[in-house]
C-alpha atoms as a PDB file:
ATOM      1  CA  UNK A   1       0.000   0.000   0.000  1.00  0.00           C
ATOM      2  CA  UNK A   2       1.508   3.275  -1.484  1.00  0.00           C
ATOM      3  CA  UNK A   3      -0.034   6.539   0.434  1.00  0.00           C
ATOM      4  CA  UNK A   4       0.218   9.499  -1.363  1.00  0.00           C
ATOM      5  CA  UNK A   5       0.366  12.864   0.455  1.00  0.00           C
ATOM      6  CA  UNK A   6      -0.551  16.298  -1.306  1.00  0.00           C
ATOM      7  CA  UNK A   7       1.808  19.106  -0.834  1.00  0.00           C
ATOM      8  CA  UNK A   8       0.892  21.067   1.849  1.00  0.00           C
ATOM      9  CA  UNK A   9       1.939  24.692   1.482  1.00  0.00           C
ATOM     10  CA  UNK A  10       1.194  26.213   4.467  1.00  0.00           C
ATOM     11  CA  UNK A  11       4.186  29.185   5.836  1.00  0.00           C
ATOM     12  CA  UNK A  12       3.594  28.985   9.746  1.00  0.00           C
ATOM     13  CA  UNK A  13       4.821  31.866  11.763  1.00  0.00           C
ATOM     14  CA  UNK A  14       7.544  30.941  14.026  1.00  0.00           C
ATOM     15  CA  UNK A  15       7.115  33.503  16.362  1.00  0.00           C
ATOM     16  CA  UNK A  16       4.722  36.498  17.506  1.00  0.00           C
ATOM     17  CA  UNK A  17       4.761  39.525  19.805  1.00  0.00           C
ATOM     18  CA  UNK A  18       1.267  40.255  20.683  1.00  0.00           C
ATOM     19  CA  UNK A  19       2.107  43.317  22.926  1.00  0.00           C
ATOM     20  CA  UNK A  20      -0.313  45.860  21.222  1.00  0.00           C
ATOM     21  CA  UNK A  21       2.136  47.443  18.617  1.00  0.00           C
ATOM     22  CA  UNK A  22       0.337  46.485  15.575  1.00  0.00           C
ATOM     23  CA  UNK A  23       3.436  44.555  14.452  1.00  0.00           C
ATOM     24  CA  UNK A  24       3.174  40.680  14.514  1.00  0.00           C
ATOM     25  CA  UNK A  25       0.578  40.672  17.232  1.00  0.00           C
ATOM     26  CA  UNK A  26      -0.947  37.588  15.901  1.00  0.00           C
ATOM     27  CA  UNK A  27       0.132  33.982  14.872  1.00  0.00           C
ATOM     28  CA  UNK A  28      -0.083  34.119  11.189  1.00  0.00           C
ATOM     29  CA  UNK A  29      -0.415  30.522   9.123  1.00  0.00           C
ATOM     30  CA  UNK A  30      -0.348  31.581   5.409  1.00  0.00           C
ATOM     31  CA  UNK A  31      -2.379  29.834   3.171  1.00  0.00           C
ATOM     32  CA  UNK A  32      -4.542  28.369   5.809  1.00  0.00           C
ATOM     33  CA  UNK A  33      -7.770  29.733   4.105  1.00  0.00           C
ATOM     34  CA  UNK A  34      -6.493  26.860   1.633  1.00  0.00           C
ATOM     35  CA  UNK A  35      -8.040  24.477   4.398  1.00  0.00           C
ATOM     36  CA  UNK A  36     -11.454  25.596   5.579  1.00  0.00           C
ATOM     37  CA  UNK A  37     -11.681  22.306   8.168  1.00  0.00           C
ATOM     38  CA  UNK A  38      -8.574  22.896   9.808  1.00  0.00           C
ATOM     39  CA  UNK A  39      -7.973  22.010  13.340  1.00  0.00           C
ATOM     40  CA  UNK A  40      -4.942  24.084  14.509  1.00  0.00           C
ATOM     41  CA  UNK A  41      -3.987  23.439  18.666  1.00  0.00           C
ATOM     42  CA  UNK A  42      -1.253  25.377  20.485  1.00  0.00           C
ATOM     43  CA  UNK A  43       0.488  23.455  23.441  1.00  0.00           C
ATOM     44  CA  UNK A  44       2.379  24.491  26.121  1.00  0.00           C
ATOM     45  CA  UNK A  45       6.018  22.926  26.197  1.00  0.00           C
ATOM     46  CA  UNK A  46       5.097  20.319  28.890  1.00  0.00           C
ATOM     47  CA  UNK A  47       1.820  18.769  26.543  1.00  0.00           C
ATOM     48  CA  UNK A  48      -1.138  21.527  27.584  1.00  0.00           C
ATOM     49  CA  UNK A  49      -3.531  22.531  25.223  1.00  0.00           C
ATOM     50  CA  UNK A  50      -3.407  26.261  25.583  1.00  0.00           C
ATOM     51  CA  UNK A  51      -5.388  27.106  22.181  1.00  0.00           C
ATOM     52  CA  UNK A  52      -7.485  25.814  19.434  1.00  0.00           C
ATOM     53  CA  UNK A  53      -9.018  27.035  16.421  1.00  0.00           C
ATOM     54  CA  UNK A  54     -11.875  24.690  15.094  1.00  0.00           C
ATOM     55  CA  UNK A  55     -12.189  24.419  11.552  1.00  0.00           C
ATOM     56  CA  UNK A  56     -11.189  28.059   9.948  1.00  0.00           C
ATOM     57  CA  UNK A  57      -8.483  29.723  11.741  1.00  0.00           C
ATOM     58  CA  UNK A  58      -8.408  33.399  10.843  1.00  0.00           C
ATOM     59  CA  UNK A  59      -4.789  34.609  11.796  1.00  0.00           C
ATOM     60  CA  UNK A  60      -5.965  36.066  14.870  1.00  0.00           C
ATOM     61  CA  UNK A  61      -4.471  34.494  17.847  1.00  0.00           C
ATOM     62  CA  UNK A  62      -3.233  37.080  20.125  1.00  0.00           C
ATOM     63  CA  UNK A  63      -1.406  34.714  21.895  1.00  0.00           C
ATOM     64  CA  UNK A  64      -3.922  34.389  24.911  1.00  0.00           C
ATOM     65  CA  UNK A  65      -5.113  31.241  26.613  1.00  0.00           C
ATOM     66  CA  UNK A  66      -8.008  29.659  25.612  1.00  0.00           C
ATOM     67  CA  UNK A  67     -10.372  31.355  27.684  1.00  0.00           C
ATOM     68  CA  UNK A  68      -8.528  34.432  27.006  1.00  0.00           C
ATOM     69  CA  UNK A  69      -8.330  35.805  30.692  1.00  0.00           C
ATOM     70  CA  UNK A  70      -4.844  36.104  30.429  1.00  0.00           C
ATOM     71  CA  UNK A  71      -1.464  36.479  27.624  1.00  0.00           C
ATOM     72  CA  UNK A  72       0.805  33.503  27.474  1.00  0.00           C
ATOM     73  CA  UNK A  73       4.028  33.789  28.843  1.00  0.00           C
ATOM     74  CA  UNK A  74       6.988  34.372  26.752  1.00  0.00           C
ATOM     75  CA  UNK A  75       8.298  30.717  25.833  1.00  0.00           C
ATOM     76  CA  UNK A  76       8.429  28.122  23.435  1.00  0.00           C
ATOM     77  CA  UNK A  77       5.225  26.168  22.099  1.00  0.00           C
ATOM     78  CA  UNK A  78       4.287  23.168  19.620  1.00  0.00           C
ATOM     79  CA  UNK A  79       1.345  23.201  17.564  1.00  0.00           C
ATOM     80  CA  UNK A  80      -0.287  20.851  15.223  1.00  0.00           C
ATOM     81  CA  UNK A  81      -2.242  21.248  11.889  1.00  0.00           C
ATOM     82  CA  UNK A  82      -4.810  19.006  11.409  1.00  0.00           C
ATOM     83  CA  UNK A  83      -5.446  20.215   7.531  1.00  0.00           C
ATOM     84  CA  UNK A  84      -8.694  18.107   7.026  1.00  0.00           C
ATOM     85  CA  UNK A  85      -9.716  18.492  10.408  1.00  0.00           C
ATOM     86  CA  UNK A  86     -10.734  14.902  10.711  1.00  0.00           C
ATOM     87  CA  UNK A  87      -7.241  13.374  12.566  1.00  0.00           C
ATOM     88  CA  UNK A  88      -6.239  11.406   9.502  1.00  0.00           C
ATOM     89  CA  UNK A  89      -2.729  11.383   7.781  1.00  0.00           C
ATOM     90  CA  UNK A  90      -4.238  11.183   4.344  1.00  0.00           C
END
């Protein structure tokens, strides 16, 4: 069995400074209108969910927890793309 991905073009920000300066103040993911069912989640660096954007992320994280009472610390996260929004690999 031969599984055949398609290119995924997607240019993910690598970092943001949401401090209110109009200048990078949210997590950009270009091309991600490309995927209308996307699933993108934000983790923290020891595995906790700190953001997700159910199918149709606009660009505009500000870099806020999920129940946006508070900004994120500075620091390193992971993400994942789930481009069909369905947890498949094809």
């Amino acid at each position: 069995v031969v599984k055949i991905f398609r290119d995924i073009n997607l240019g993910v920000s690598k970092g943001f400074t949401p401090n209110g300066d109009g200048i990078n103040d949210t997590w950009e993911i270009n091309n991600i209108h490309s995927y209308p069912n996307a699933i993108v989640r934000v983790y923290s660096r020891w595995g906790r969910e700190v953001f997700t954007a159910e199918k149709g992320y606009q660009n505009d994280w500000d870099g806020y927890y999920a129940n946006n009472e508070e900004p994120l610390p500075e620091g390193s996260y992971y993400y994942t793309i789930d481009t069909d929004g369905n947890g498949s690999m094809d």
